[in-house]
Protein backbone atom coordinates (compact mmCIF):
# COMPACT_ATOMS: atom_id res chain seq x y z
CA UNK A 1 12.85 -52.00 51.66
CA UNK A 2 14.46 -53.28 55.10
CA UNK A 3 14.62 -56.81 53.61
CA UNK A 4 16.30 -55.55 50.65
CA UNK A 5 19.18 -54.11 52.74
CA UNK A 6 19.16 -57.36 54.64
CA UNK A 7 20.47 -59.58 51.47
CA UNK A 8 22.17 -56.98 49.92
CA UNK A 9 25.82 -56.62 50.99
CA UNK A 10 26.73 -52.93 52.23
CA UNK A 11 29.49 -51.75 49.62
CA UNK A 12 32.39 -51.53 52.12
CA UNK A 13 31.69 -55.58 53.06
CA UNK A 14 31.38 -56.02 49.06
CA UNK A 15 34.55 -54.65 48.38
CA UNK A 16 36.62 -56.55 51.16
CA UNK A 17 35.21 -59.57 50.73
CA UNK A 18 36.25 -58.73 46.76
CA UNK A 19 39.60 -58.15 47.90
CA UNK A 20 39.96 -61.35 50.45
CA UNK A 21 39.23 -63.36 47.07
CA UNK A 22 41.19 -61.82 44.80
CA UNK A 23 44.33 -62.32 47.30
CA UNK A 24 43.60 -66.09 47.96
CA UNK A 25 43.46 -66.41 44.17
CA UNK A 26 46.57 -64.48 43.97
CA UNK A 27 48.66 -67.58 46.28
CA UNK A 28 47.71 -69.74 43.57
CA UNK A 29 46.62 -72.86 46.38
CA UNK A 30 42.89 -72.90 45.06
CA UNK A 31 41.85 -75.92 42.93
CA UNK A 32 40.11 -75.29 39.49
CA UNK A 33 36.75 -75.48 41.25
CA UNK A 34 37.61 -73.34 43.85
CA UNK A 35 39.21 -70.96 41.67
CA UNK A 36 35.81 -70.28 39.70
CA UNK A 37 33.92 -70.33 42.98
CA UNK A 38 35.90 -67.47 43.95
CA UNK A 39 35.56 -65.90 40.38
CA UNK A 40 32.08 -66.35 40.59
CA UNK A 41 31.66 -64.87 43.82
CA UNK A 42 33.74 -61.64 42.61
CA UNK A 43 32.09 -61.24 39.25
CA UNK A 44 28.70 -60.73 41.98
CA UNK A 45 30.68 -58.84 44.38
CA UNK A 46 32.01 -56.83 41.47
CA UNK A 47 28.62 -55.59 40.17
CA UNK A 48 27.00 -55.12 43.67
CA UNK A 49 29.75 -52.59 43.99
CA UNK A 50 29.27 -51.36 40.72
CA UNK A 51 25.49 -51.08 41.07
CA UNK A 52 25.92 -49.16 44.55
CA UNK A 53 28.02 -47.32 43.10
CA UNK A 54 26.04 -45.70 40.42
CA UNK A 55 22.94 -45.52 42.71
CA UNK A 56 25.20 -43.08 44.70
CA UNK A 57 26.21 -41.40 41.59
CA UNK A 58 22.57 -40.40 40.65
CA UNK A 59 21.89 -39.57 44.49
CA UNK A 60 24.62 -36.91 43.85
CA UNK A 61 23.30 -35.82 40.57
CA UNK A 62 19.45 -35.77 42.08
CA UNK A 63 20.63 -33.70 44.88
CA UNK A 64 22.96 -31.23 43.12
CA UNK A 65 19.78 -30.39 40.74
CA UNK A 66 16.90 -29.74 43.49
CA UNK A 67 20.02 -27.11 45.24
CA UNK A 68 19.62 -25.37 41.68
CA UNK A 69 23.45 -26.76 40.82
CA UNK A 70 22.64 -27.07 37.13
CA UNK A 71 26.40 -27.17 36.26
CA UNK A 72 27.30 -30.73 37.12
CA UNK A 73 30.04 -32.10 35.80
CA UNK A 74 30.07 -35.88 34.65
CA UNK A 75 31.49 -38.34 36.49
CA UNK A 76 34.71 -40.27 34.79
CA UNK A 77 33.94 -43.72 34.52
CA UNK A 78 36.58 -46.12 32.98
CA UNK A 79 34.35 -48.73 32.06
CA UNK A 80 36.81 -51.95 30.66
């Protein structure tokens, strides 16, 4: 489990790194290639965050139930 945390980006680094891309690609100086380097690199970034973020979700959910918290209300997710 130790090794998994290794290769796997913590969210927060995810989600700058996510942002440093999308700005560079924002200047418009990037070549083609390096354009969808960078998109390629965010679409990863993208659902690591998306991924950790659900795992916390149902760490949330899982907790609220064993406190006897039967009355959780769903989180809003604007999946597009």
């Amino acid at each position: 489990m130790a090794k998994k945390r290794q290769e796997t980006p913590r969210f927060e680094q995810s989600l700058q790194e996510l942002e440093a891309l999308v700005e560079k690609m924002e200047q418009g100086d990037l070549s083609l290639e390096e354009s969808l380097q960078h998109f390629e690199r965010g679409v990863q970034l993208t659902r690591a965050c998306q991924q950790a973020l659900k795992e916390a979700e149902q760490k949330v959910e899982t907790l609220l139930k064993k406190n006897g918290q039967e009355e959780i209300a769903p989180f809003d997710s604007e999946d597009t």
